[in-house]
PDB file of N, CA and C in Angstrom:
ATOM      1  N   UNK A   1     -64.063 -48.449 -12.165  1.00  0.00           N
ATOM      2  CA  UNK A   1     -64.671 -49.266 -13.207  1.00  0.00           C
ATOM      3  C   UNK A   1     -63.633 -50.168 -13.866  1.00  0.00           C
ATOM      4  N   UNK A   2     -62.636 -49.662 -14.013  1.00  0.00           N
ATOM      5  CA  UNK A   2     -61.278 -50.444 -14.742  1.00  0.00           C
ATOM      6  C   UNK A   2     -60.918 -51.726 -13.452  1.00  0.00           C
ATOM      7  N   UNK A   3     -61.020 -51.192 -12.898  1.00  0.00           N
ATOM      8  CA  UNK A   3     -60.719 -52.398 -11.730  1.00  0.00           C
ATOM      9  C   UNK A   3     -62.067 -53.773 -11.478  1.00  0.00           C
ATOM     10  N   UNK A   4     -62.685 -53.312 -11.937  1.00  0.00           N
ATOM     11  CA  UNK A   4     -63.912 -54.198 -11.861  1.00  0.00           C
ATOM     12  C   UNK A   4     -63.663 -55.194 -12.935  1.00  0.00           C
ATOM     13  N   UNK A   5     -63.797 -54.852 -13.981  1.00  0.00           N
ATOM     14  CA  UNK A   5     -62.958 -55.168 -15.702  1.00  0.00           C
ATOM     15  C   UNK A   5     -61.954 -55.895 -15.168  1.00  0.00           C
ATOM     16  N   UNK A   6     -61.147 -55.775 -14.738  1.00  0.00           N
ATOM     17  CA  UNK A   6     -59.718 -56.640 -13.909  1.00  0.00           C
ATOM     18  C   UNK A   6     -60.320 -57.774 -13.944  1.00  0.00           C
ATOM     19  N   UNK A   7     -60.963 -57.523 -12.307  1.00  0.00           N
ATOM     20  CA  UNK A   7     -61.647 -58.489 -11.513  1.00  0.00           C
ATOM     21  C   UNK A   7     -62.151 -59.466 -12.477  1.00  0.00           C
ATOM     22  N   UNK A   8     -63.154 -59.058 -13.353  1.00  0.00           N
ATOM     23  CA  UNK A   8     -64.040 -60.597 -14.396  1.00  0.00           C
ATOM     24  C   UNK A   8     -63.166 -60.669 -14.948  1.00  0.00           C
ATOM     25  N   UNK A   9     -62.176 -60.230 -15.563  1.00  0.00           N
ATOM     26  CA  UNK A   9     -61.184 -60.734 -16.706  1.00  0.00           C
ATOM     27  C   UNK A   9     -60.497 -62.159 -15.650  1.00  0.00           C
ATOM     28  N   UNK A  10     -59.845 -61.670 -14.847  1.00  0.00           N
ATOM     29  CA  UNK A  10     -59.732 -62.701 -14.091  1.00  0.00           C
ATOM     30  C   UNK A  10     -60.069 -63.514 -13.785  1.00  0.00           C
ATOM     31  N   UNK A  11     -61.314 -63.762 -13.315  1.00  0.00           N
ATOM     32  CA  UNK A  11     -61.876 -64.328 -12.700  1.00  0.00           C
ATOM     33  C   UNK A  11     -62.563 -65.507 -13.839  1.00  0.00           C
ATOM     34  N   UNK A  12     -63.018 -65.001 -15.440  1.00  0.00           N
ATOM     35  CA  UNK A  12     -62.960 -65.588 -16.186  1.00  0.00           C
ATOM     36  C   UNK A  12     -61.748 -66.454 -16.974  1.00  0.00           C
ATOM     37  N   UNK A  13     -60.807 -65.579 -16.383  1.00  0.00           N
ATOM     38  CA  UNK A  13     -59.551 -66.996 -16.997  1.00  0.00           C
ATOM     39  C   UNK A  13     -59.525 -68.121 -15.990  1.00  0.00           C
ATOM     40  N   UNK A  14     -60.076 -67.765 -14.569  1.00  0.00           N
ATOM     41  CA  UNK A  14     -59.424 -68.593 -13.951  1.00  0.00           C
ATOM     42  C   UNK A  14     -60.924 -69.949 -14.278  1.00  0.00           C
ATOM     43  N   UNK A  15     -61.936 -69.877 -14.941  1.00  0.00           N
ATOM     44  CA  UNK A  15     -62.959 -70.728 -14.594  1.00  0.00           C
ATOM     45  C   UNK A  15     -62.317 -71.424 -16.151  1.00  0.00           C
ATOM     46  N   UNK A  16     -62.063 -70.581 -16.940  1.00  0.00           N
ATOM     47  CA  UNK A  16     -61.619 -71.422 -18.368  1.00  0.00           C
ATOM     48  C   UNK A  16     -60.725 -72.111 -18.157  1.00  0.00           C
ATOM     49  N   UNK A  17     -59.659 -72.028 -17.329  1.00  0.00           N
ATOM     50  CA  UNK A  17     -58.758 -72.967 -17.145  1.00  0.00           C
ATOM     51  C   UNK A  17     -58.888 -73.704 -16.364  1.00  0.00           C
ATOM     52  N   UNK A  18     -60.251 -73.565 -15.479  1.00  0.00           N
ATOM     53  CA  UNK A  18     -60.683 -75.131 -14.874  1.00  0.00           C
ATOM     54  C   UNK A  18     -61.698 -76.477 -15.543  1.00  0.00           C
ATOM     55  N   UNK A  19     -62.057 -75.386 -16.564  1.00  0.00           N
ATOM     56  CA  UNK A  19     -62.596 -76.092 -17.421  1.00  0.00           C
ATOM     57  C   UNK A  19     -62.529 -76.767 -18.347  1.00  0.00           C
ATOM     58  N   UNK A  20     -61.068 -76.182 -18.963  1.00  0.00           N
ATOM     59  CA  UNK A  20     -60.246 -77.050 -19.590  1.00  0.00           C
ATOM     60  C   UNK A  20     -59.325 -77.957 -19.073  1.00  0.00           C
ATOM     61  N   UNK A  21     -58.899 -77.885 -18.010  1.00  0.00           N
ATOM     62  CA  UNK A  21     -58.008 -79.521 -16.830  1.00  0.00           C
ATOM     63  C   UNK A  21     -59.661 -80.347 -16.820  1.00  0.00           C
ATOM     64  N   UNK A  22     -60.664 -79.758 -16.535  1.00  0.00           N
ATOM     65  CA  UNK A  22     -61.965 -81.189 -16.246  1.00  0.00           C
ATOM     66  C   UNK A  22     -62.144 -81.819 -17.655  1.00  0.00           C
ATOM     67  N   UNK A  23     -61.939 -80.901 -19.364  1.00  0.00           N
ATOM     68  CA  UNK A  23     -61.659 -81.869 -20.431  1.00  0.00           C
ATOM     69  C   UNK A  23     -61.105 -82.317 -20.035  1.00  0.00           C
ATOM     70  N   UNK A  24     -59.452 -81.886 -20.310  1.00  0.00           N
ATOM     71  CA  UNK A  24     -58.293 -82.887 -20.571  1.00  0.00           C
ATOM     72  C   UNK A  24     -58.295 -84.264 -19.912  1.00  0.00           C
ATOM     73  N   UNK A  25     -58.783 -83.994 -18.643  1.00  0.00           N
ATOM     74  CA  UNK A  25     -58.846 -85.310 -18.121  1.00  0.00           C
ATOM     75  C   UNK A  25     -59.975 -86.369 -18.049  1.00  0.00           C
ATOM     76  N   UNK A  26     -60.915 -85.696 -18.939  1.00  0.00           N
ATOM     77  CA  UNK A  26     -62.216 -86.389 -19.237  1.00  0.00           C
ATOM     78  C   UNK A  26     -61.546 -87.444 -20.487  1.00  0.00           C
ATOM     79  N   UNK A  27     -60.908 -86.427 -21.628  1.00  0.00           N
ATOM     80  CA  UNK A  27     -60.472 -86.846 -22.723  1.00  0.00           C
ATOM     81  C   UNK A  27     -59.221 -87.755 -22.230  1.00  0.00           C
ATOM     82  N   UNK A  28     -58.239 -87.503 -21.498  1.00  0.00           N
ATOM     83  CA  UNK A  28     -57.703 -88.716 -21.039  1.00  0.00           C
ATOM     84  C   UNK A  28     -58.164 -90.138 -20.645  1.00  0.00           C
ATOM     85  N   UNK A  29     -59.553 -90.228 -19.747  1.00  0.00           N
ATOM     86  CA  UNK A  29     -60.143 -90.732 -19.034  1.00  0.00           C
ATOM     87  C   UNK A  29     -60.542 -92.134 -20.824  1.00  0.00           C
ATOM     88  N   UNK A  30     -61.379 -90.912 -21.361  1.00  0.00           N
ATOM     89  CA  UNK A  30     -61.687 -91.509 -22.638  1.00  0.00           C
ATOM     90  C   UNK A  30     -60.733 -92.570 -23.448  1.00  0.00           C
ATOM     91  N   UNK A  31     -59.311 -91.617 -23.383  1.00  0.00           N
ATOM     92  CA  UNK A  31     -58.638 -92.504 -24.581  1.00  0.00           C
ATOM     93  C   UNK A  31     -57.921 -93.557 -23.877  1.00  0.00           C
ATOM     94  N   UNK A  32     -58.159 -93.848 -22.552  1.00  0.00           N
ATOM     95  CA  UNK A  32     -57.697 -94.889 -21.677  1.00  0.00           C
ATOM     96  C   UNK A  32     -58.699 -96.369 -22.067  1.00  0.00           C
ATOM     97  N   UNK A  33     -60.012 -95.751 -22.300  1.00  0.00           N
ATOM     98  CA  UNK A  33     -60.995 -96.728 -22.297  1.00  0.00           C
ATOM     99  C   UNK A  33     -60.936 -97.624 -23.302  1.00  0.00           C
ATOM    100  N   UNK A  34     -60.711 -96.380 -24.324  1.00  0.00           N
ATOM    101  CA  UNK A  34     -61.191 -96.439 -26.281  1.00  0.00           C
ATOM    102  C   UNK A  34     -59.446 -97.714 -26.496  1.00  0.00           C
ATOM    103  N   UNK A  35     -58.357 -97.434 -25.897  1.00  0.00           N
ATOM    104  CA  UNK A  35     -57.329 -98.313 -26.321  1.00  0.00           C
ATOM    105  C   UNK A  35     -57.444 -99.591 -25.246  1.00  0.00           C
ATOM    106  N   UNK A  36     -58.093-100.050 -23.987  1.00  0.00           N
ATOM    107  CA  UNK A  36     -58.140-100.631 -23.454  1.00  0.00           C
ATOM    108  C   UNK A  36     -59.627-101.707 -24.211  1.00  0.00           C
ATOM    109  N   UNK A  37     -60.424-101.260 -24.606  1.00  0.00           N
ATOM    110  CA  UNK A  37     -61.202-101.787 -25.622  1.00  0.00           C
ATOM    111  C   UNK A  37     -60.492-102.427 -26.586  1.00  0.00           C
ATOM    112  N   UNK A  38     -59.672-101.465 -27.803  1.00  0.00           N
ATOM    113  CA  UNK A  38     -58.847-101.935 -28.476  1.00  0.00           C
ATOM    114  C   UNK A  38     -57.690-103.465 -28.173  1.00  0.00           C
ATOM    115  N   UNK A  39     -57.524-102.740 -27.104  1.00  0.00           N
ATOM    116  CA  UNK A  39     -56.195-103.827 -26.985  1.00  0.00           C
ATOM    117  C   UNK A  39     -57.359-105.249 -26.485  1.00  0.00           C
ATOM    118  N   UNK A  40     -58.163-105.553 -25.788  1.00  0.00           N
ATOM    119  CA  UNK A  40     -59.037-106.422 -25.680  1.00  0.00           C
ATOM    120  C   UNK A  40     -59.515-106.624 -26.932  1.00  0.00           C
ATOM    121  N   UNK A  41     -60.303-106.195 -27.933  1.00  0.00           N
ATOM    122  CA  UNK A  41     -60.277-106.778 -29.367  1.00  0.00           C
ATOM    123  C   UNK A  41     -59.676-107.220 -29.717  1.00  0.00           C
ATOM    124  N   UNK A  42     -58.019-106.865 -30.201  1.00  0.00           N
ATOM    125  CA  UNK A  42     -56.959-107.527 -30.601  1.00  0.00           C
ATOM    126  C   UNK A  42     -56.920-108.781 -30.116  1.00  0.00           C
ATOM    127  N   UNK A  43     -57.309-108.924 -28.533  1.00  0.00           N
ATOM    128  CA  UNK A  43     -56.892-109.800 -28.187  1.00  0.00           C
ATOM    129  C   UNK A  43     -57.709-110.811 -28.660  1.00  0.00           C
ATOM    130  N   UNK A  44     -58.906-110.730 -28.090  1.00  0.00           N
ATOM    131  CA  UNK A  44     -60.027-111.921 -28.610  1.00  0.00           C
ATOM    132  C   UNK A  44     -60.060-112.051 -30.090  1.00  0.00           C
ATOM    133  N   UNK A  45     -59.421-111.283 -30.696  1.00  0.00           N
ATOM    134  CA  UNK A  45     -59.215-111.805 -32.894  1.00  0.00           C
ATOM    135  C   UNK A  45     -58.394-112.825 -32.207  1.00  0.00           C
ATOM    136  N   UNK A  46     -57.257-112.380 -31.528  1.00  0.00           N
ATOM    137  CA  UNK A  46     -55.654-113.531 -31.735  1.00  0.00           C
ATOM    138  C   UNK A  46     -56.255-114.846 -31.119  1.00  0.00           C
ATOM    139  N   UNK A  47     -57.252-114.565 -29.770  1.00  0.00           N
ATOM    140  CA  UNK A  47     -57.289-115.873 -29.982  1.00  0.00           C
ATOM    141  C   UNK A  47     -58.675-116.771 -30.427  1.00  0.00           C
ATOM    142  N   UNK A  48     -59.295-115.913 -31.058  1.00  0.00           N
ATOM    143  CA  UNK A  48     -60.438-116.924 -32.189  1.00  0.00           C
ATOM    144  C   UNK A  48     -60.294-117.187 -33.528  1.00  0.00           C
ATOM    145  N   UNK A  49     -59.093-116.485 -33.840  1.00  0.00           N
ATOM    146  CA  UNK A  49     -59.018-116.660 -35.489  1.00  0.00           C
ATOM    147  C   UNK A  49     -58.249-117.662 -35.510  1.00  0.00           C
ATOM    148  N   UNK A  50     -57.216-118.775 -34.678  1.00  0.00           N
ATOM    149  CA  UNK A  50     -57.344-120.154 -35.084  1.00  0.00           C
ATOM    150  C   UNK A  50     -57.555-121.114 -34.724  1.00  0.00           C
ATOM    151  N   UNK A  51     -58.958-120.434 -33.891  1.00  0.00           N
ATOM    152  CA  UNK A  51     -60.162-121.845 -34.008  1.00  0.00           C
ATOM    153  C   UNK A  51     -60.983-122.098 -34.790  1.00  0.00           C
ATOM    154  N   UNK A  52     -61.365-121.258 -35.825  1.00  0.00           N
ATOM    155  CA  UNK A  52     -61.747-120.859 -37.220  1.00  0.00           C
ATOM    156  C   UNK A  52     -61.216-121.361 -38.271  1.00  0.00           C
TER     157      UNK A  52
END
């Protein structure tokens, strides 16, 4: 029975820690977008604010 207990203990770390690399790289994925947005805003202020 203790060995079984092993087994899911295991077997549950190993799915949490795949589940947390598919965040991290979701959330990477994300903050690639969210500053690539950004930096395109910036850009289109710099160049409409002096044609204004």
């Amino acid at each position: 029975m203790n060995i079984l207990i092993k087994l899911r203990n295991h077997f549950f770390e190993e799915v949490t820690e795949e589940i947390e690399k598919k965040h991290s790289e979701e959330r990477k994925i994300i903050l690639k977008q969210v500053g690539f947005v950004l930096l395109f805003s910036i850009a289109i202020f710099i160049v409409a604010y002096p044609i204004t």
